[in-house]
C-alpha atoms as a PDB file:
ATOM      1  CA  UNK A   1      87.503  67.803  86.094  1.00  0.00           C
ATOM      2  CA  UNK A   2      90.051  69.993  87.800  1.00  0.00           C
ATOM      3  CA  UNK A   3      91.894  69.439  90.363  1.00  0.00           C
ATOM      4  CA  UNK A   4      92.704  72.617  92.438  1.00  0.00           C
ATOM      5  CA  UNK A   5      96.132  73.010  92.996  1.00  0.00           C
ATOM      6  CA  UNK A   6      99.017  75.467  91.963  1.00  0.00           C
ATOM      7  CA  UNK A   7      99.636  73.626  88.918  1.00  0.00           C
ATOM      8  CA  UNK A   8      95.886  72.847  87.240  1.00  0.00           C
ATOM      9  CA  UNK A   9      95.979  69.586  85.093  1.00  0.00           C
ATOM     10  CA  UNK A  10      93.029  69.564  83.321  1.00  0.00           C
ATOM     11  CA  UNK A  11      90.287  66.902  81.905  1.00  0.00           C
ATOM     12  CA  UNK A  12      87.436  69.272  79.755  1.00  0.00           C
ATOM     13  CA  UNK A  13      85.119  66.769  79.058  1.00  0.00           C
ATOM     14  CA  UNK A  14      84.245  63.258  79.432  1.00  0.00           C
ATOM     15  CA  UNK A  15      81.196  60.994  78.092  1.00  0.00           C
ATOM     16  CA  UNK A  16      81.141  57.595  78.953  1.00  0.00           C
ATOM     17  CA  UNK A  17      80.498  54.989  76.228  1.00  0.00           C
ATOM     18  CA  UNK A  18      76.274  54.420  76.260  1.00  0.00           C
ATOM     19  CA  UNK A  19      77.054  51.208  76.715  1.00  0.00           C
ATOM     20  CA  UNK A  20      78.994  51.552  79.682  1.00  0.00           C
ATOM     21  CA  UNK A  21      76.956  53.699  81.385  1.00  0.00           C
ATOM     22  CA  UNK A  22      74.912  52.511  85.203  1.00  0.00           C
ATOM     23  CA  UNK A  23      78.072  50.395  85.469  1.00  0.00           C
ATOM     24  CA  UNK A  24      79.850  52.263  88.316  1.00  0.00           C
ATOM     25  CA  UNK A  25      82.812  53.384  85.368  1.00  0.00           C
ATOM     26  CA  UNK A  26      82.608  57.026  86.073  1.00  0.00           C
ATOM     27  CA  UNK A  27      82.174  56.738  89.600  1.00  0.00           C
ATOM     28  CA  UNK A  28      85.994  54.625  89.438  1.00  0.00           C
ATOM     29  CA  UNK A  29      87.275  57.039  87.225  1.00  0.00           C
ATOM     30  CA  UNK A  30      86.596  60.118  89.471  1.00  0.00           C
ATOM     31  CA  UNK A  31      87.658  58.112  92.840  1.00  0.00           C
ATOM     32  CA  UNK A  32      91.085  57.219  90.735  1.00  0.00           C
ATOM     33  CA  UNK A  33      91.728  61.200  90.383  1.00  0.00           C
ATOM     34  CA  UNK A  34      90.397  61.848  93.637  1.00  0.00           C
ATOM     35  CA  UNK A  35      93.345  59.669  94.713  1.00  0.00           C
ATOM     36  CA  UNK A  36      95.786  61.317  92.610  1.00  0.00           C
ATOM     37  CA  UNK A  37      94.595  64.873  93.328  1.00  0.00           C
ATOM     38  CA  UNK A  38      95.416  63.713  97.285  1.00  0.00           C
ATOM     39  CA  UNK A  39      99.247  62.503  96.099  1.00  0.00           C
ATOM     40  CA  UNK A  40      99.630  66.020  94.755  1.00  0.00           C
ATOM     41  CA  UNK A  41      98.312  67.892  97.651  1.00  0.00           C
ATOM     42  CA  UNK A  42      95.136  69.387  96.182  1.00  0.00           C
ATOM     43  CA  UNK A  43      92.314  70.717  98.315  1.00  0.00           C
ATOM     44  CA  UNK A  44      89.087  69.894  95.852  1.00  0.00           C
ATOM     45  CA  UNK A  45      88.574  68.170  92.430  1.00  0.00           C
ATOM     46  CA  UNK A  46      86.349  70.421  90.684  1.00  0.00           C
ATOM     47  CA  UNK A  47      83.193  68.459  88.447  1.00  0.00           C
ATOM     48  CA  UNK A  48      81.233  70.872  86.173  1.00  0.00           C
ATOM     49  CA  UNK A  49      77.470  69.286  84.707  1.00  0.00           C
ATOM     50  CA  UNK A  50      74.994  70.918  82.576  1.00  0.00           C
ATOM     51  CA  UNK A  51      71.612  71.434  84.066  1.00  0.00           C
ATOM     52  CA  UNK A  52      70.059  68.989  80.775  1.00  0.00           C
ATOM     53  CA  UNK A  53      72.467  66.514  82.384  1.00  0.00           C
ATOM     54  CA  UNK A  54      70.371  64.777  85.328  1.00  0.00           C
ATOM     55  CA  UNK A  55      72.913  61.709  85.451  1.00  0.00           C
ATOM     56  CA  UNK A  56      76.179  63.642  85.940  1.00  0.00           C
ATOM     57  CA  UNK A  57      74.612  66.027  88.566  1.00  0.00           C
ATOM     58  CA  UNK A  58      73.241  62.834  90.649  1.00  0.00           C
ATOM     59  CA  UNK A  59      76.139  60.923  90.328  1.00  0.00           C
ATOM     60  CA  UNK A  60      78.465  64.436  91.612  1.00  0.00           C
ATOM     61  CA  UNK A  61      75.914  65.499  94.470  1.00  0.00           C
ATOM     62  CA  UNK A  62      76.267  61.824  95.467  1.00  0.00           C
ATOM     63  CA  UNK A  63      80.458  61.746  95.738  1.00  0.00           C
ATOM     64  CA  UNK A  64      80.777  65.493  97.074  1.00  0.00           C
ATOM     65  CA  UNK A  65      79.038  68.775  97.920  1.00  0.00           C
ATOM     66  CA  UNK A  66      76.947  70.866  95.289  1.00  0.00           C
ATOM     67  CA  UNK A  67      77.640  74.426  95.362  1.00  0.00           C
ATOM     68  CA  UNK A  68      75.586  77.065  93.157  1.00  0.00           C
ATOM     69  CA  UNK A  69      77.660  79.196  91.281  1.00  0.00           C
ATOM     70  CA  UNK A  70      77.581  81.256  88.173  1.00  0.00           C
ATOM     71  CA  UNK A  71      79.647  80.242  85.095  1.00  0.00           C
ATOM     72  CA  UNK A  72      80.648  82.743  82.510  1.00  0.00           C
ATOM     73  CA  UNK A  73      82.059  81.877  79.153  1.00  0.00           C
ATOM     74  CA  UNK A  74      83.943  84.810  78.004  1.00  0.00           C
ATOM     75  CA  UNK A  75      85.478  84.999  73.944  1.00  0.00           C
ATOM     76  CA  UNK A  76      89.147  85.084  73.703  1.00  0.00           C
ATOM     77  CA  UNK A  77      90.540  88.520  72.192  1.00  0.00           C
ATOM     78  CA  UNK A  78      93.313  89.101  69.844  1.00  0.00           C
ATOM     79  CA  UNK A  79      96.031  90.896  71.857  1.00  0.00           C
ATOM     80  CA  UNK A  80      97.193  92.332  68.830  1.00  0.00           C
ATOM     81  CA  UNK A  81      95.089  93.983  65.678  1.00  0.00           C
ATOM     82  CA  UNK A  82      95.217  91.516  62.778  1.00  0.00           C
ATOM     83  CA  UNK A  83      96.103  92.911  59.571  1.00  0.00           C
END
């Protein structure tokens, strides 16, 4: 999760425990950062699911709005030659 502001802190991943899962934890986590992204001014908190991951998508289209975009992972480069 991201929260969109001029200063980006950043959450890259997060699995709840099987156990805990259909208990309404995620849901509380992303309202608590949806609170804090508000105290610092942001304008979105961005949510990222795979398309294998059926749960996370219905549980994001249900607290916000689902927009289809194209993702690109791109390799890091040396700046440099390496010897």
């Amino acid at each position: 999760m991201i929260f969109r502001t001029g200063n980006l802190p950043r959450n890259n991943y997060t699995q709840p425990d099987p156990f805990s899962r259909r208990q309404g934890v995620a849901t509380a986590l992303i309202r608590a950062l949806q609170g804090i992204a508000h105290e610092r001014g942001a304008y979105v908190v961005y949510v990222q699911a795979d398309l294998t991951d059926p749960p996370a998508i219905a549980l994001y289209t249900k607290l916000g709005v689902r927009e289809d975009v194209l993702h690109f992972d791109l390799p890091p480069l040396a700046l440099r030659p390496q010897n």
